[in-house]
PDB file of N, CA and C in Angstrom:
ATOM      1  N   UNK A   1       4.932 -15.871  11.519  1.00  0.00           N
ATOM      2  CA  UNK A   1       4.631 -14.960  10.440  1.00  0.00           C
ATOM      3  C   UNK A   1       4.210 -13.604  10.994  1.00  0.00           C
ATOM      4  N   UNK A   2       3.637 -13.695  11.883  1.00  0.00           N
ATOM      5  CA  UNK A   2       2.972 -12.645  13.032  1.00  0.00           C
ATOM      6  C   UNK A   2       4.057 -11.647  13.231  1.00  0.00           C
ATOM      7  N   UNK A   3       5.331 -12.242  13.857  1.00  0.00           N
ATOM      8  CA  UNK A   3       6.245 -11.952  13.944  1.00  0.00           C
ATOM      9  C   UNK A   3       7.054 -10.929  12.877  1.00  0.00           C
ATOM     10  N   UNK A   4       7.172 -11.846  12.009  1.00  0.00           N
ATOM     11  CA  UNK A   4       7.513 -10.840  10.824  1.00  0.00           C
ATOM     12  C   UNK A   4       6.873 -10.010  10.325  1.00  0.00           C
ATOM     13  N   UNK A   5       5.866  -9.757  10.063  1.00  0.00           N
ATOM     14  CA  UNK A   5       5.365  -8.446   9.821  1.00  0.00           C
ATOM     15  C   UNK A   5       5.372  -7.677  10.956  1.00  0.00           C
ATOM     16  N   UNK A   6       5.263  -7.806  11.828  1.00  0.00           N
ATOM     17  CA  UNK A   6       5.564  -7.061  13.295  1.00  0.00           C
ATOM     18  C   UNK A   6       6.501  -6.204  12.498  1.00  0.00           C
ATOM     19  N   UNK A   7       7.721  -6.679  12.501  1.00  0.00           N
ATOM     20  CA  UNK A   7       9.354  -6.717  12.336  1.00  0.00           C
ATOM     21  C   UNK A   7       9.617  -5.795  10.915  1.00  0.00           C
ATOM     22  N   UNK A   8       8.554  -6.050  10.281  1.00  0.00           N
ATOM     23  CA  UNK A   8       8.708  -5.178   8.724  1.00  0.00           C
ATOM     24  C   UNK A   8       7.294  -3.836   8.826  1.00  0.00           C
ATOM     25  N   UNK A   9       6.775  -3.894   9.772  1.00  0.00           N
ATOM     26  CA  UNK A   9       5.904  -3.051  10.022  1.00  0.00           C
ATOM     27  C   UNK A   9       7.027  -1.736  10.606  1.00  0.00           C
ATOM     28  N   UNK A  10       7.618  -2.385  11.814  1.00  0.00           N
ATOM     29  CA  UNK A  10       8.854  -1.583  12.630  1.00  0.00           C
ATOM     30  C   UNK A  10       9.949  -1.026  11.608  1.00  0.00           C
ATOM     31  N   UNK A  11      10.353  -1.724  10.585  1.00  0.00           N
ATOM     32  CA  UNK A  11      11.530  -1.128  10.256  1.00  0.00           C
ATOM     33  C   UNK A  11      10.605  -0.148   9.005  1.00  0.00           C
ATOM     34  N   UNK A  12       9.503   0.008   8.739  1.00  0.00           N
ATOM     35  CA  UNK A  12       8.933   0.994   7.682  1.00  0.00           C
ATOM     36  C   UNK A  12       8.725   2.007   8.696  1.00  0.00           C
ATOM     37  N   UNK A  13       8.372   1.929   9.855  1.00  0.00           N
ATOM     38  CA  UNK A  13       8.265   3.299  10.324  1.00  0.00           C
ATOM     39  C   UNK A  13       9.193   3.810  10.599  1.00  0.00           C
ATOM     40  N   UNK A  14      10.305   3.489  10.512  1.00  0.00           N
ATOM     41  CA  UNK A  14      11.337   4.263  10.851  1.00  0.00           C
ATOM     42  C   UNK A  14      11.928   4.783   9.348  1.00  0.00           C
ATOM     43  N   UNK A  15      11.729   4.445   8.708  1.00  0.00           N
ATOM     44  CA  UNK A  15      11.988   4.829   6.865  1.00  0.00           C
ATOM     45  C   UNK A  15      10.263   5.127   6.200  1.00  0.00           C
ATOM     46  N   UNK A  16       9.375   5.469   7.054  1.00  0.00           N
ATOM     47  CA  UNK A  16       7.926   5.338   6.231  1.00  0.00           C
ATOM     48  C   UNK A  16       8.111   7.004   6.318  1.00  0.00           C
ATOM     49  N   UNK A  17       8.321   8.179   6.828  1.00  0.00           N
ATOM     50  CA  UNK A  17       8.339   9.143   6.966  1.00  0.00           C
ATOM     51  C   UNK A  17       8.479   9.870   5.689  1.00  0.00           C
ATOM     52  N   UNK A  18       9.846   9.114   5.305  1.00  0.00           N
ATOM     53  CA  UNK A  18      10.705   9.827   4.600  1.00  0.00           C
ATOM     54  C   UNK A  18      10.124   9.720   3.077  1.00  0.00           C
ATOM     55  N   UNK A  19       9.808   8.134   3.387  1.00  0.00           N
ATOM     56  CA  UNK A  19       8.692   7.744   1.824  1.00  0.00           C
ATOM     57  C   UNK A  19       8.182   8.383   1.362  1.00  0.00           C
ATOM     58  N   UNK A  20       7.271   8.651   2.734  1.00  0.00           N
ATOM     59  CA  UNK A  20       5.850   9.444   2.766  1.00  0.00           C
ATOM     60  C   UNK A  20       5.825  10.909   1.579  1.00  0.00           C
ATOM     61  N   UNK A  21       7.049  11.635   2.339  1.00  0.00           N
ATOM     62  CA  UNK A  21       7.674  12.692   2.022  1.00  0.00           C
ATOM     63  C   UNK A  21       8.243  12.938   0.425  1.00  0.00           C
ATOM     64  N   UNK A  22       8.590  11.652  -0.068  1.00  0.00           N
ATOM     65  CA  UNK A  22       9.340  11.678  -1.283  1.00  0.00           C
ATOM     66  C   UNK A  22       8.460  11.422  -2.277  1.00  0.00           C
ATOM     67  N   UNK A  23       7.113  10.500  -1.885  1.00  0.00           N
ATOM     68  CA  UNK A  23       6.404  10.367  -3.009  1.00  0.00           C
ATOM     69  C   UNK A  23       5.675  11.568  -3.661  1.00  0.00           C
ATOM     70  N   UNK A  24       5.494  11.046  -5.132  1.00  0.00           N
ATOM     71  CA  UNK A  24       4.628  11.823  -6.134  1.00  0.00           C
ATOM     72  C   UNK A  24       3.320  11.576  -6.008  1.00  0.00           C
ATOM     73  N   UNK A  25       2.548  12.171  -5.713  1.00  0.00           N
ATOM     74  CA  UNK A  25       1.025  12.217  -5.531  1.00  0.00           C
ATOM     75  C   UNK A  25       0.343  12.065  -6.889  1.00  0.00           C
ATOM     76  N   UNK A  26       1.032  12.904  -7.533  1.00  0.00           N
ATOM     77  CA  UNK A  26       0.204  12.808  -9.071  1.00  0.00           C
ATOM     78  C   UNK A  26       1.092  10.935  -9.807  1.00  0.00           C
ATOM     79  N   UNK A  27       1.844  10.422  -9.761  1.00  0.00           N
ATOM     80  CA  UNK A  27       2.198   9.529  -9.984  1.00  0.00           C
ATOM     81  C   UNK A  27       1.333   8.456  -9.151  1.00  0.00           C
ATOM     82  N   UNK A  28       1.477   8.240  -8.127  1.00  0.00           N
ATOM     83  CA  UNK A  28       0.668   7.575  -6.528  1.00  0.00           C
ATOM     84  C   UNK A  28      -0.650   7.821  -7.055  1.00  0.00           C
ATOM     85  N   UNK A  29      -1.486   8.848  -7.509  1.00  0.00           N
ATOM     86  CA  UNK A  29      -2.632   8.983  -8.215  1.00  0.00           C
ATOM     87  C   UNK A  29      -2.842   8.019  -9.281  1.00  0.00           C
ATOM     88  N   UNK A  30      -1.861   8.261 -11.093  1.00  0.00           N
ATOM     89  CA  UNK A  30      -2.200   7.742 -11.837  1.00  0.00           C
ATOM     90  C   UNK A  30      -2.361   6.513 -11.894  1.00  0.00           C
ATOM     91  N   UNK A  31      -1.521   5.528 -10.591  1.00  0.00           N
ATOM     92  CA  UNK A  31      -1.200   3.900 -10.655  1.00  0.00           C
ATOM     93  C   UNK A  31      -2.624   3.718  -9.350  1.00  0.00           C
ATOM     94  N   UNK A  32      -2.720   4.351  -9.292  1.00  0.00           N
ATOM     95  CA  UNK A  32      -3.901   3.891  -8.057  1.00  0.00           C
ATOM     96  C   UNK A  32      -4.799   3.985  -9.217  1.00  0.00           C
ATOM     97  N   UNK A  33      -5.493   5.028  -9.803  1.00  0.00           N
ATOM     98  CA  UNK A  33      -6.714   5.100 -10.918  1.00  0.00           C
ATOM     99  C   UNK A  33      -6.693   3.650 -11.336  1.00  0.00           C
ATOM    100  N   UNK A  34      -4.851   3.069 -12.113  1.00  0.00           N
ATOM    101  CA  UNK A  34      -4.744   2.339 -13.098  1.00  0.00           C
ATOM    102  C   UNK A  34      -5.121   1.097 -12.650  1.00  0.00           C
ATOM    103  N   UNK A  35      -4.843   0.649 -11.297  1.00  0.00           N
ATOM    104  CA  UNK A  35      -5.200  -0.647 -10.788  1.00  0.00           C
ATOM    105  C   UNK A  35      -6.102  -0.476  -9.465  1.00  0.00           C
ATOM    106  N   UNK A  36      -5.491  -0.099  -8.697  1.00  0.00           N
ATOM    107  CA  UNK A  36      -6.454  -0.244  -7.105  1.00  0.00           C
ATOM    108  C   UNK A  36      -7.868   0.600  -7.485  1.00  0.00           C
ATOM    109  N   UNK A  37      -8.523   1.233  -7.801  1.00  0.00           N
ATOM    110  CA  UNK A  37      -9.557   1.473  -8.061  1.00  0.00           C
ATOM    111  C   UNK A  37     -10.774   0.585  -8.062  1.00  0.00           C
ATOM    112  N   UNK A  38      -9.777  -0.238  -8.851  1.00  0.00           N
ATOM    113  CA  UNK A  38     -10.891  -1.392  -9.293  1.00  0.00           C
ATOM    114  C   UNK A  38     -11.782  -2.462  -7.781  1.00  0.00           C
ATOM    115  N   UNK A  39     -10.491  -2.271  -7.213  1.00  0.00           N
ATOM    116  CA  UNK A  39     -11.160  -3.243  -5.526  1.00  0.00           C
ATOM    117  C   UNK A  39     -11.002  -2.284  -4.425  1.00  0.00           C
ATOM    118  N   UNK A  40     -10.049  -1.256  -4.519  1.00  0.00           N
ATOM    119  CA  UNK A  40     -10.348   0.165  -2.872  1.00  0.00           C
ATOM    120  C   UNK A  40     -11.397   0.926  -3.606  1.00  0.00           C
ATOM    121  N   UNK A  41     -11.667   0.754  -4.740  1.00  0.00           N
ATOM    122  CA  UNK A  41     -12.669   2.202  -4.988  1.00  0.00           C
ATOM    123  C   UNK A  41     -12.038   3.512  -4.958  1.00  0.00           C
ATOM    124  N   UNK A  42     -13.024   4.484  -5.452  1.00  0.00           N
ATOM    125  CA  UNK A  42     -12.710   5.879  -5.554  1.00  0.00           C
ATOM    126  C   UNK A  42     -12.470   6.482  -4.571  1.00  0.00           C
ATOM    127  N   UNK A  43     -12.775   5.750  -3.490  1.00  0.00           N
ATOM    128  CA  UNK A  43     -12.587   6.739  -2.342  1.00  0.00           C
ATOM    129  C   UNK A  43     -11.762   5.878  -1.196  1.00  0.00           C
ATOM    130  N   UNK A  44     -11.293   5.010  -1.691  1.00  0.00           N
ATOM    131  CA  UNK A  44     -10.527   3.962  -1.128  1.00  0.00           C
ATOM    132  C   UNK A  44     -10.473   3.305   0.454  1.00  0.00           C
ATOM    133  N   UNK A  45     -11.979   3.369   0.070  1.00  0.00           N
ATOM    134  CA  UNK A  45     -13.095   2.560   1.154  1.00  0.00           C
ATOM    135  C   UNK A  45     -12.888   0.767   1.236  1.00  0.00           C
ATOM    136  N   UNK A  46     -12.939   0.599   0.235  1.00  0.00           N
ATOM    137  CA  UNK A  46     -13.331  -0.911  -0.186  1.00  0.00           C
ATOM    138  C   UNK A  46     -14.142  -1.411  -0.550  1.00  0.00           C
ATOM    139  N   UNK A  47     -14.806  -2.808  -1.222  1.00  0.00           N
ATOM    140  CA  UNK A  47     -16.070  -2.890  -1.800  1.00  0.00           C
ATOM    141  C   UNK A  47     -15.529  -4.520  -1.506  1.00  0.00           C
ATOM    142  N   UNK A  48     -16.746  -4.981  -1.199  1.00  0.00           N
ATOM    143  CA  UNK A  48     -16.857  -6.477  -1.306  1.00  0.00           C
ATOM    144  C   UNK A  48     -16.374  -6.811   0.021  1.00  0.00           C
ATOM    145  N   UNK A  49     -15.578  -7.820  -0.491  1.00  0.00           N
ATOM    146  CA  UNK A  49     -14.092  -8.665   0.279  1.00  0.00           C
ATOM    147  C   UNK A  49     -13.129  -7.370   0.421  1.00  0.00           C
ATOM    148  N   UNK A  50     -13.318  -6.620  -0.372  1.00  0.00           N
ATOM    149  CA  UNK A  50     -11.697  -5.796  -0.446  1.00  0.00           C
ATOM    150  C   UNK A  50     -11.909  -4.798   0.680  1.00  0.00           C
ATOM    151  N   UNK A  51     -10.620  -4.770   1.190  1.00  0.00           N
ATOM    152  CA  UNK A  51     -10.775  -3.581   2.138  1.00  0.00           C
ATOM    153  C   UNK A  51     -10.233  -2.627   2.225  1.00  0.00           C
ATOM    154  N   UNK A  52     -11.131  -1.537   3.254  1.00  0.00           N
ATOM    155  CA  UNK A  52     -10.854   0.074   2.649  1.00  0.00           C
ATOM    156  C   UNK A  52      -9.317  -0.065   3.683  1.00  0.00           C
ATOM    157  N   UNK A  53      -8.693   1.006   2.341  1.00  0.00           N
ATOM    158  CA  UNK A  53      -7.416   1.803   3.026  1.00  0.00           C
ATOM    159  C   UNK A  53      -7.628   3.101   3.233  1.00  0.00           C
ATOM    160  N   UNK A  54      -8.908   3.597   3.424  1.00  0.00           N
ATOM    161  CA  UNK A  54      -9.110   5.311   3.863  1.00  0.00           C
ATOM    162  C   UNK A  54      -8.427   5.046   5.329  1.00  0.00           C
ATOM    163  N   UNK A  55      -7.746   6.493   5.590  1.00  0.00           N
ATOM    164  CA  UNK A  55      -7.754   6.300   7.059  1.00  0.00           C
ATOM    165  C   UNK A  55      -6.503   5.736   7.429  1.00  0.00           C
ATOM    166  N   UNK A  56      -5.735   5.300   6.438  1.00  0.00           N
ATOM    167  CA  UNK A  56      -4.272   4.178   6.662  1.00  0.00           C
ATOM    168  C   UNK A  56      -2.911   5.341   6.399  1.00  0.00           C
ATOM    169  N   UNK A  57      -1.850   5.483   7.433  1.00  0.00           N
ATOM    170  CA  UNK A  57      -0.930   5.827   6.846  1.00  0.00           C
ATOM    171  C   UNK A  57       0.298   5.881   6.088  1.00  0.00           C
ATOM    172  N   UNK A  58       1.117   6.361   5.846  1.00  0.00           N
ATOM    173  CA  UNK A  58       1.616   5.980   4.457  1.00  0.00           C
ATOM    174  C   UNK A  58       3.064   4.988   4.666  1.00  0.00           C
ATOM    175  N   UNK A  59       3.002   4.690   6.095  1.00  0.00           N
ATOM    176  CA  UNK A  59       4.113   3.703   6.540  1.00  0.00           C
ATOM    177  C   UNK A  59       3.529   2.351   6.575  1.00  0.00           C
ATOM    178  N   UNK A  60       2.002   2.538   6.525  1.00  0.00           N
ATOM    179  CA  UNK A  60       1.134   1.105   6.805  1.00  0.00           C
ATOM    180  C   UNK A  60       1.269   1.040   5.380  1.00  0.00           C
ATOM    181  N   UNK A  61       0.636   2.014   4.488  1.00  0.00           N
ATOM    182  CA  UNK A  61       0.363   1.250   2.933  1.00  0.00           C
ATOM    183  C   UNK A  61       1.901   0.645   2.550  1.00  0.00           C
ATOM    184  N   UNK A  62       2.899   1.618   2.637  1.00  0.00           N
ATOM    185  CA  UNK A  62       4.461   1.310   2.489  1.00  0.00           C
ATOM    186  C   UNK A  62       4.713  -0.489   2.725  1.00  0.00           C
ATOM    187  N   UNK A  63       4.253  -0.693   4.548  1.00  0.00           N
ATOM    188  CA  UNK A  63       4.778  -2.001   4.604  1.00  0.00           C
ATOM    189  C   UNK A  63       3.843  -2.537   4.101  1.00  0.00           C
ATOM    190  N   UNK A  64       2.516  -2.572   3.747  1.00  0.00           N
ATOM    191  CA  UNK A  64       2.116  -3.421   3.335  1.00  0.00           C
ATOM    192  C   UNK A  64       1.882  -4.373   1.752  1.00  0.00           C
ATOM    193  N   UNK A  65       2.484  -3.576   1.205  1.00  0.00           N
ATOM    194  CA  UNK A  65       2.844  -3.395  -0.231  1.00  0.00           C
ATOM    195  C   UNK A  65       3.547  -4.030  -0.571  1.00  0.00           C
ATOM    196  N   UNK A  66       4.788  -3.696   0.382  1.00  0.00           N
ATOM    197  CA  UNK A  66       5.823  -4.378   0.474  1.00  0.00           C
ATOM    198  C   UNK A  66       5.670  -5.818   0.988  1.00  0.00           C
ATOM    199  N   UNK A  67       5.273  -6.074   2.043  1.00  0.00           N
ATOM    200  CA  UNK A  67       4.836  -7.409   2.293  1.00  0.00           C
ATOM    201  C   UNK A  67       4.369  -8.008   1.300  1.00  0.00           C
ATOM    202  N   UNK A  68       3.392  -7.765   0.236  1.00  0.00           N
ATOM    203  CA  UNK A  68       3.003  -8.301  -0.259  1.00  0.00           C
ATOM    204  C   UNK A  68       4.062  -8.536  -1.652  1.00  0.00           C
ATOM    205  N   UNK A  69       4.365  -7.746  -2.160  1.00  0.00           N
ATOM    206  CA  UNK A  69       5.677  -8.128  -3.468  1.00  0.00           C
ATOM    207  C   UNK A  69       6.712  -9.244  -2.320  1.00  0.00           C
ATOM    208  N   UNK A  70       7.074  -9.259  -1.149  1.00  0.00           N
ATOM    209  CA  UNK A  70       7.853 -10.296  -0.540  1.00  0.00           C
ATOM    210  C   UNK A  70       7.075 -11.742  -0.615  1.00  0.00           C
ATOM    211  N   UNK A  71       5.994 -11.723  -0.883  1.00  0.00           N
ATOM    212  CA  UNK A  71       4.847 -12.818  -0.870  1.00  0.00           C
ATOM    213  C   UNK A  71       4.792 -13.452   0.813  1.00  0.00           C
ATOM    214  N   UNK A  72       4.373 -12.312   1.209  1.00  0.00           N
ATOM    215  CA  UNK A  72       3.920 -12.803   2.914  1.00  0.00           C
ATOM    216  C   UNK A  72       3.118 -12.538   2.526  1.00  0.00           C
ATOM    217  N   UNK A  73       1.815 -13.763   3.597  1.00  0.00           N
ATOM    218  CA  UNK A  73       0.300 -13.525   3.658  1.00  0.00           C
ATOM    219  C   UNK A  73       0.212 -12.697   4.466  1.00  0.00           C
ATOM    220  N   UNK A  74      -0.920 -11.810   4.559  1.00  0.00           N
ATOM    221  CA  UNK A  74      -1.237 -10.759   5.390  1.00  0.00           C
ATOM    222  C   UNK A  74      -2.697 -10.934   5.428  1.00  0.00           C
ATOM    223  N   UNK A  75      -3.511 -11.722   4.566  1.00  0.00           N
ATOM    224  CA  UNK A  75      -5.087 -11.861   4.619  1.00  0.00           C
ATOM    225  C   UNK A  75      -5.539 -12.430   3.675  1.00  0.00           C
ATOM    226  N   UNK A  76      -6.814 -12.226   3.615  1.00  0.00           N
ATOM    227  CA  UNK A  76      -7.422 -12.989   2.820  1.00  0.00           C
ATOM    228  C   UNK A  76      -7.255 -13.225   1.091  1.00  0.00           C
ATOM    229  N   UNK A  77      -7.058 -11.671   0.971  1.00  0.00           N
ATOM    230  CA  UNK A  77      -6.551 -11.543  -0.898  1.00  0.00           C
ATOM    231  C   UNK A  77      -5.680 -11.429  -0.888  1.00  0.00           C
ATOM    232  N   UNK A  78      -4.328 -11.908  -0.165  1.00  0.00           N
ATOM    233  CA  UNK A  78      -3.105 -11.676  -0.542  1.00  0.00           C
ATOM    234  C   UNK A  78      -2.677 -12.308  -1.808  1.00  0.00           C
ATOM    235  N   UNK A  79      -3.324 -13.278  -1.753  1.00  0.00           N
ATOM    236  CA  UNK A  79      -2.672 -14.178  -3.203  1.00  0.00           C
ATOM    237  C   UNK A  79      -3.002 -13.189  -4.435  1.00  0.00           C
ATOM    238  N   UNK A  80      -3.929 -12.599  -4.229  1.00  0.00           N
ATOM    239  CA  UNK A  80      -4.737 -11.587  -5.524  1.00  0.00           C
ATOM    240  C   UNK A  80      -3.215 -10.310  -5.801  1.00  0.00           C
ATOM    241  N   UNK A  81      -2.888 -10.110  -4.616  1.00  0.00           N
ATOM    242  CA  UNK A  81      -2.325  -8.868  -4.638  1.00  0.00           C
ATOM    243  C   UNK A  81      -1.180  -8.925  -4.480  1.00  0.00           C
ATOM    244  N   UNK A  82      -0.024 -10.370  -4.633  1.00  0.00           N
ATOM    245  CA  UNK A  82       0.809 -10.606  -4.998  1.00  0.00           C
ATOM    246  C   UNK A  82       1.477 -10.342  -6.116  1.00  0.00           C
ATOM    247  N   UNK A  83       0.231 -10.716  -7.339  1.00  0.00           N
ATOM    248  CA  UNK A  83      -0.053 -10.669  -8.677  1.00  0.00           C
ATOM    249  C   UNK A  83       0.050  -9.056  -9.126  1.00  0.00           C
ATOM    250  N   UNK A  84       0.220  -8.422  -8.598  1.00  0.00           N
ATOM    251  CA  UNK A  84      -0.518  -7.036  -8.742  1.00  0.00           C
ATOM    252  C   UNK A  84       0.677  -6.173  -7.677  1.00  0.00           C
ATOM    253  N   UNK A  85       1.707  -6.396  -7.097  1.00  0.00           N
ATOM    254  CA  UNK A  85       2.547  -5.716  -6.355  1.00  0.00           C
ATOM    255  C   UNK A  85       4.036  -6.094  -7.105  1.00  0.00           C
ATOM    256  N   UNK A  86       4.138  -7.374  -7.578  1.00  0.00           N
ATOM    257  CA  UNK A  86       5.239  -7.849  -8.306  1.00  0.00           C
ATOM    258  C   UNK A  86       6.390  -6.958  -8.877  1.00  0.00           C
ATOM    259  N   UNK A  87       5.648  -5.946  -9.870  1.00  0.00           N
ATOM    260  CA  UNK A  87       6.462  -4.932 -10.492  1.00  0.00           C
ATOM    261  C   UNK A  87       6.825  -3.525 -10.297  1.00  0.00           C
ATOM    262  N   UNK A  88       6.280  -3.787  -8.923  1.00  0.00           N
ATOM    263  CA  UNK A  88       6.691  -2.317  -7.898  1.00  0.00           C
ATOM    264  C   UNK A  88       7.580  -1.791  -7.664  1.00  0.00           C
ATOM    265  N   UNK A  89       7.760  -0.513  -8.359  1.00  0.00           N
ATOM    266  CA  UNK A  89       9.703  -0.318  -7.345  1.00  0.00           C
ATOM    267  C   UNK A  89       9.617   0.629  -5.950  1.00  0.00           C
ATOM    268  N   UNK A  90      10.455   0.411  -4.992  1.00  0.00           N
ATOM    269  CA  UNK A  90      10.348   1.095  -4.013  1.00  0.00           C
ATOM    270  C   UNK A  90       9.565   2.653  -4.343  1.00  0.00           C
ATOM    271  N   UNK A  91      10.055   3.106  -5.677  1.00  0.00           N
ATOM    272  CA  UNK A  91       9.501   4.554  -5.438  1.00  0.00           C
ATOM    273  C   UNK A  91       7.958   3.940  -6.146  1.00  0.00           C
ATOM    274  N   UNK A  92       7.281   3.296  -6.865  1.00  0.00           N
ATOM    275  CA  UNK A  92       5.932   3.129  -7.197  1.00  0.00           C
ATOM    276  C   UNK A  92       5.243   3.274  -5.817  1.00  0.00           C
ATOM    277  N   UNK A  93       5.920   2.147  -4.678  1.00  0.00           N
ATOM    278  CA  UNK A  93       5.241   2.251  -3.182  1.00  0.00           C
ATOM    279  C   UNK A  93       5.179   3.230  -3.019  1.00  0.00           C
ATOM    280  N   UNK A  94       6.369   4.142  -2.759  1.00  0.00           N
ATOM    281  CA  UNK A  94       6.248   5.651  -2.315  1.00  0.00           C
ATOM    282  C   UNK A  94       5.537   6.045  -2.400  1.00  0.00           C
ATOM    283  N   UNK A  95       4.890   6.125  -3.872  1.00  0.00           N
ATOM    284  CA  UNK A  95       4.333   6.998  -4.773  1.00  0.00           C
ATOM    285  C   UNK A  95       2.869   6.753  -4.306  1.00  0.00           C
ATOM    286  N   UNK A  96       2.417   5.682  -4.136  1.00  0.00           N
ATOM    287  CA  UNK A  96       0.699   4.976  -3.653  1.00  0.00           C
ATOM    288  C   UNK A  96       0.768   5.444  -2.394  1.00  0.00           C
ATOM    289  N   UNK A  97       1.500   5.547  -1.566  1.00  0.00           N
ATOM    290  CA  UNK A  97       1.431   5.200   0.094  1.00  0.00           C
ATOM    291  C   UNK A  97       1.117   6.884   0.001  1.00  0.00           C
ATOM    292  N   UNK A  98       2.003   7.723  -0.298  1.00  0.00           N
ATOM    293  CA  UNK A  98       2.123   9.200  -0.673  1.00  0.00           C
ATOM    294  C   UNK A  98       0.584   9.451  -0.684  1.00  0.00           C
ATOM    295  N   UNK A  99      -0.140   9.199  -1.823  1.00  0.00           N
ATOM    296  CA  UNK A  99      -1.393   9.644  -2.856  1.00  0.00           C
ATOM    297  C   UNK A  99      -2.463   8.723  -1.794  1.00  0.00           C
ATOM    298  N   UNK A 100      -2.338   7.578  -1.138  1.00  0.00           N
ATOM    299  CA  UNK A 100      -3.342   6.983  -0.560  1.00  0.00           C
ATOM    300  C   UNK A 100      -3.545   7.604   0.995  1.00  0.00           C
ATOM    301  N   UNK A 101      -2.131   7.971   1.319  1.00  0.00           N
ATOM    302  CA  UNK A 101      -2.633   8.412   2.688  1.00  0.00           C
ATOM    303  C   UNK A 101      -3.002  10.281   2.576  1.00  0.00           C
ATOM    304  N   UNK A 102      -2.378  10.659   1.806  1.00  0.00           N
ATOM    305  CA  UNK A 102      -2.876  12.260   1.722  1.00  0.00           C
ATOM    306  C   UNK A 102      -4.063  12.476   1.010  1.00  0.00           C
ATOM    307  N   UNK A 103      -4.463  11.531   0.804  1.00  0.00           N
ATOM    308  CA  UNK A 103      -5.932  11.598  -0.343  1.00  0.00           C
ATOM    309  C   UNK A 103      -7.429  11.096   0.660  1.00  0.00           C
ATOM    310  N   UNK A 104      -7.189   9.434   1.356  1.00  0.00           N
ATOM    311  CA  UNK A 104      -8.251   9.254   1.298  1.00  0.00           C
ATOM    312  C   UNK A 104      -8.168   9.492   3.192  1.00  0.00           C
ATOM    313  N   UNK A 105      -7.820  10.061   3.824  1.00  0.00           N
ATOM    314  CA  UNK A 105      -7.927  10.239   5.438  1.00  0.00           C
ATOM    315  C   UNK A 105      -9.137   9.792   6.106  1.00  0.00           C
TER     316      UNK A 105
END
């Protein structure tokens, strides 16, 4: 499993750039307010169990997003955030990875 995310980590950076580049910030904003708020927080630190994505860039949020709508485990709340990545379209990722990495550094 290790493996594969390795492998899907690698092929987003080579397409995470471009993501990065294409997403809407103000979109990547409104869906972050609408859901991730609630467990990254406002400043997208983390609270609890949940952990911060300050500091993450937008090829990490990209694959990891993605991993998770593929239903690979990646940690502890993945099962939570399966539930919650499902109806993502490539550009929604864009759009978060965009607004999460130019926002919370």
């Amino acid at each position: 499993m290790k493996t594969a995310i390795l492998l899907a980590a690698l092929a987003v950076g080579a397409l995470g750039a471009g993501e990065a580049a294409a997403g809407d910030l103000a979109a990547g904003e409104e869906r972050y307010r609408g859901n991730c708020v609630n467990c990254h927080g406002r400043t997208g630190r983390g609270m609890a169990s949940f952990p911060s994505i300050a500091g993450r860039n937008a090829e990490f949020i990209s694959g990891r997003l993605k991993s998770y709508r593929a239903r690979e485990s990646v940690g502890p709340n993945s099962a939570l955030m399966f539930s919650l990545v499902d109806e993502l379209s490539d550009e929604d990722i864009a759009n978060l990875a965009a607004f999460i990495s130019t926002t919370f550094r």
